[in-house]
Each structure stands twice: as structure tokens, then as C-alpha cells.
Protein backbone atom coordinates (compact mmCIF):
# COMPACT_ATOMS: atom_id res chain seq x y z
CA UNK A 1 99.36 -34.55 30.77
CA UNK A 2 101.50 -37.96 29.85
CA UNK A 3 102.15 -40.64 31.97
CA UNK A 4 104.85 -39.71 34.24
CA UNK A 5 107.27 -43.35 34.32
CA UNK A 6 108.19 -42.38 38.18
CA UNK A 7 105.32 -43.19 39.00
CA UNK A 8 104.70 -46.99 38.36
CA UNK A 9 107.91 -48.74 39.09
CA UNK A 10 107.35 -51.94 38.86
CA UNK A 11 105.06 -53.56 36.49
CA UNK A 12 104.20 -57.28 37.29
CA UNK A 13 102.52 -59.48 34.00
CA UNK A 14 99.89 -62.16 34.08
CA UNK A 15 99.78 -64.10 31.06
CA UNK A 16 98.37 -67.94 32.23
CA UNK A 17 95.32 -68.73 33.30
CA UNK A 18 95.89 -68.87 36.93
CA UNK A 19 97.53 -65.82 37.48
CA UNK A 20 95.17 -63.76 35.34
CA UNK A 21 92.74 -65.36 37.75
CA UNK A 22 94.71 -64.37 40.88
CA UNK A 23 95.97 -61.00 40.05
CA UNK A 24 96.00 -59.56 43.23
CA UNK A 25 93.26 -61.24 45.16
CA UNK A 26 95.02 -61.32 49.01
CA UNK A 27 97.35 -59.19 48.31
CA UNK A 28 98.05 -55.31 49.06
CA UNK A 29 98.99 -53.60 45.84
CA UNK A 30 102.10 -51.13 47.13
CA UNK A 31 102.38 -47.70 45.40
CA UNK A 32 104.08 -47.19 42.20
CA UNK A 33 103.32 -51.08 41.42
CA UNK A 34 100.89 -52.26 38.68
CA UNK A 35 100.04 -55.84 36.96
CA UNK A 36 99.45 -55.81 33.73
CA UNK A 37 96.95 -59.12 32.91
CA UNK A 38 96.55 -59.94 29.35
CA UNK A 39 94.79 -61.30 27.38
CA UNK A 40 91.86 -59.63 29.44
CA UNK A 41 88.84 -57.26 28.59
CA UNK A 42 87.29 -57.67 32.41
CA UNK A 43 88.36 -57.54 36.06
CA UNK A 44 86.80 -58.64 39.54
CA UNK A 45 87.82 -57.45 43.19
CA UNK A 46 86.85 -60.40 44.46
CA UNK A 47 88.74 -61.30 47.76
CA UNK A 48 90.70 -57.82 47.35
CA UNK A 49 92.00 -55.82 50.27
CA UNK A 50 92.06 -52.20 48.74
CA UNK A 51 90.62 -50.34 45.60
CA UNK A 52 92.63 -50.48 43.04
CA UNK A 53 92.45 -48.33 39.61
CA UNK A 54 92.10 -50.40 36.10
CA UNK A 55 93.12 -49.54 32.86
CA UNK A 56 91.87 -51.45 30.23
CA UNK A 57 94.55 -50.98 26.99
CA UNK A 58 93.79 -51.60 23.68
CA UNK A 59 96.44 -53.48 21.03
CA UNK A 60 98.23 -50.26 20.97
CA UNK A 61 98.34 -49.55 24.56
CA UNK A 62 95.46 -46.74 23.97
CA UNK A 63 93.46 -46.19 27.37
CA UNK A 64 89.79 -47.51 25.71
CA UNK A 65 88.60 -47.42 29.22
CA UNK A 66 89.87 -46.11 33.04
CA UNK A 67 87.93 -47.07 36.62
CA UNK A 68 89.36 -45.20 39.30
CA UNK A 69 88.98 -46.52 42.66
CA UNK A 70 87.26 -49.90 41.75
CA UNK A 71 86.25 -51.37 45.90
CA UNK A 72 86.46 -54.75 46.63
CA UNK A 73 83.89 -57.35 45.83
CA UNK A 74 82.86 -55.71 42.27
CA UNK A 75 83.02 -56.42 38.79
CA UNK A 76 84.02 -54.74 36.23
CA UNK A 77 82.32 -53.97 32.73
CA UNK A 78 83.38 -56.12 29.93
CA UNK A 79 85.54 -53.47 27.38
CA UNK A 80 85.23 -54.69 23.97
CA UNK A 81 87.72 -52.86 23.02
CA UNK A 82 90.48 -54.09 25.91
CA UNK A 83 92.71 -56.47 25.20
CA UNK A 84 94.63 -56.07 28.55
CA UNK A 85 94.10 -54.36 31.85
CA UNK A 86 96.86 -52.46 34.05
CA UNK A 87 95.97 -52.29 37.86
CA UNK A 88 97.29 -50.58 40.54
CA UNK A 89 96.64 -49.14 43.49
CA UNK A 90 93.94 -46.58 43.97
CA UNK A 91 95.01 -43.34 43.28
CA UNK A 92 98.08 -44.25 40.99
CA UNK A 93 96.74 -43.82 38.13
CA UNK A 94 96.01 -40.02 38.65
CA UNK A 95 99.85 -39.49 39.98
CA UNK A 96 100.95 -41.24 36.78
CA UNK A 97 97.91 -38.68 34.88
CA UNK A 98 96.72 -41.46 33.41
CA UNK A 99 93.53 -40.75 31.17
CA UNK A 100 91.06 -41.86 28.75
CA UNK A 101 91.73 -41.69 25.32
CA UNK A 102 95.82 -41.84 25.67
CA UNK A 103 98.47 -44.31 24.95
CA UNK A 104 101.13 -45.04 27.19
CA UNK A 105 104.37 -43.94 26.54
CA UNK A 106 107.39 -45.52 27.47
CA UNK A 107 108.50 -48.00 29.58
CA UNK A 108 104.78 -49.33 29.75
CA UNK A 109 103.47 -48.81 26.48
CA UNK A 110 106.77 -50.76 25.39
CA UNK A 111 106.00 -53.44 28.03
CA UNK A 112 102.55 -53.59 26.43
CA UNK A 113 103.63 -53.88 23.25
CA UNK A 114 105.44 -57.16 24.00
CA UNK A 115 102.09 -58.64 24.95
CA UNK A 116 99.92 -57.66 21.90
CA UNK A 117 99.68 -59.44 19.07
């Protein structure tokens, strides 16, 4: 099944250092928004209100790597692989039939693209 672009609306991207470290600590995700952080190859939950689903992309917005439902207060694997991570809210990810293995199609694997490199 591909990625359905309904889904995720609006993509937000954290490229410094300070809002890769934010992301979305304190805040609610809302559904059918994700943040694409780059360059990153691990996520925390740290000071998180809600699971959230993370997508660790490769350079060519492959899916190397998908935790569904990641609670608060974790940590995530490093992905050797990832050199970026889309999160959203828990449960998004399926909607969107997001999977392993995968790449993106468009408008995030173009938004991706952008940041690679």
C-alpha cells in the first residue's frame, strides 16, 4: 500500500540544533501533522505528552526503520542507516500505510529530498 498524501498535511522541518533538540517535547502532535528532523539517526520522548510514530528515512527517503507508538520518556535505537526521522502522531503512520522497506512518494519524499545531501 503507498503512502496516502491526505494523510500528513502538514510537515514541519528541524534542521538546527535546537529544534532537532525540541521537536515536539511539550507539545501535542495534531493528526495529519509530522516533523521531519534531519540530520538525525535517533529520537527521545523525553518530556512528550503522547506516543508518537517515527520513521527513520534513509538519503532516498527509503523507510530503513518504523516504531509505531513510541510512549513518552523512551529512547529510541540509533539507525545507522537514518539520516532523518519523520514523527507524528501515534497511529498516523498506519493511516498514511506507511511501512518498512518503502520510499515515500510525493509530497514527502520530495520534501525529503530537499534535506539530503
Amino acid at each position: 500500500m503507498a503512502v496516502k498524501p491526505s494523510e500528513i498535511t502538514e510537515i514541519e522541518v528541524a534542521r538546527g540544533f535546537w529544534s532537532r533538540f525540541r521537536g515536539w517535547m511539550g507539545r501535542k502532535p495534531l493528526p495529519g501533522t509530522a516533523l521531519l528532523i534531519y540530520p538525525c539517526s535517533s529520537v527521545h520522548t523525553f518530556f512528550m505528552r503522547t506516543a508518537i510514530d517515527v520513521v527513520f528515512l534513509n538519503s532516498d527517503g527509503l523507510v530503513v526503520k518504523l516504531i509505531e507508538e513510541m510512549r513518552p520518556w523512551r529512547v529510541s535505537p540509533i539507525v545507522l542507516k537514518a539520516v532523518a526521522v519523520l514523527e507524528m502522531l501515534a497511529g498516523d503512520a498506519r493511516k498514511s500505510g506507511i511501512r518498512e522497506g518503502e520510499r515515500l512518494p510525493s509530497p514527502l519524499a520530495e520534501l525529503t529530498s530537499t534535506y539530503f545531501g
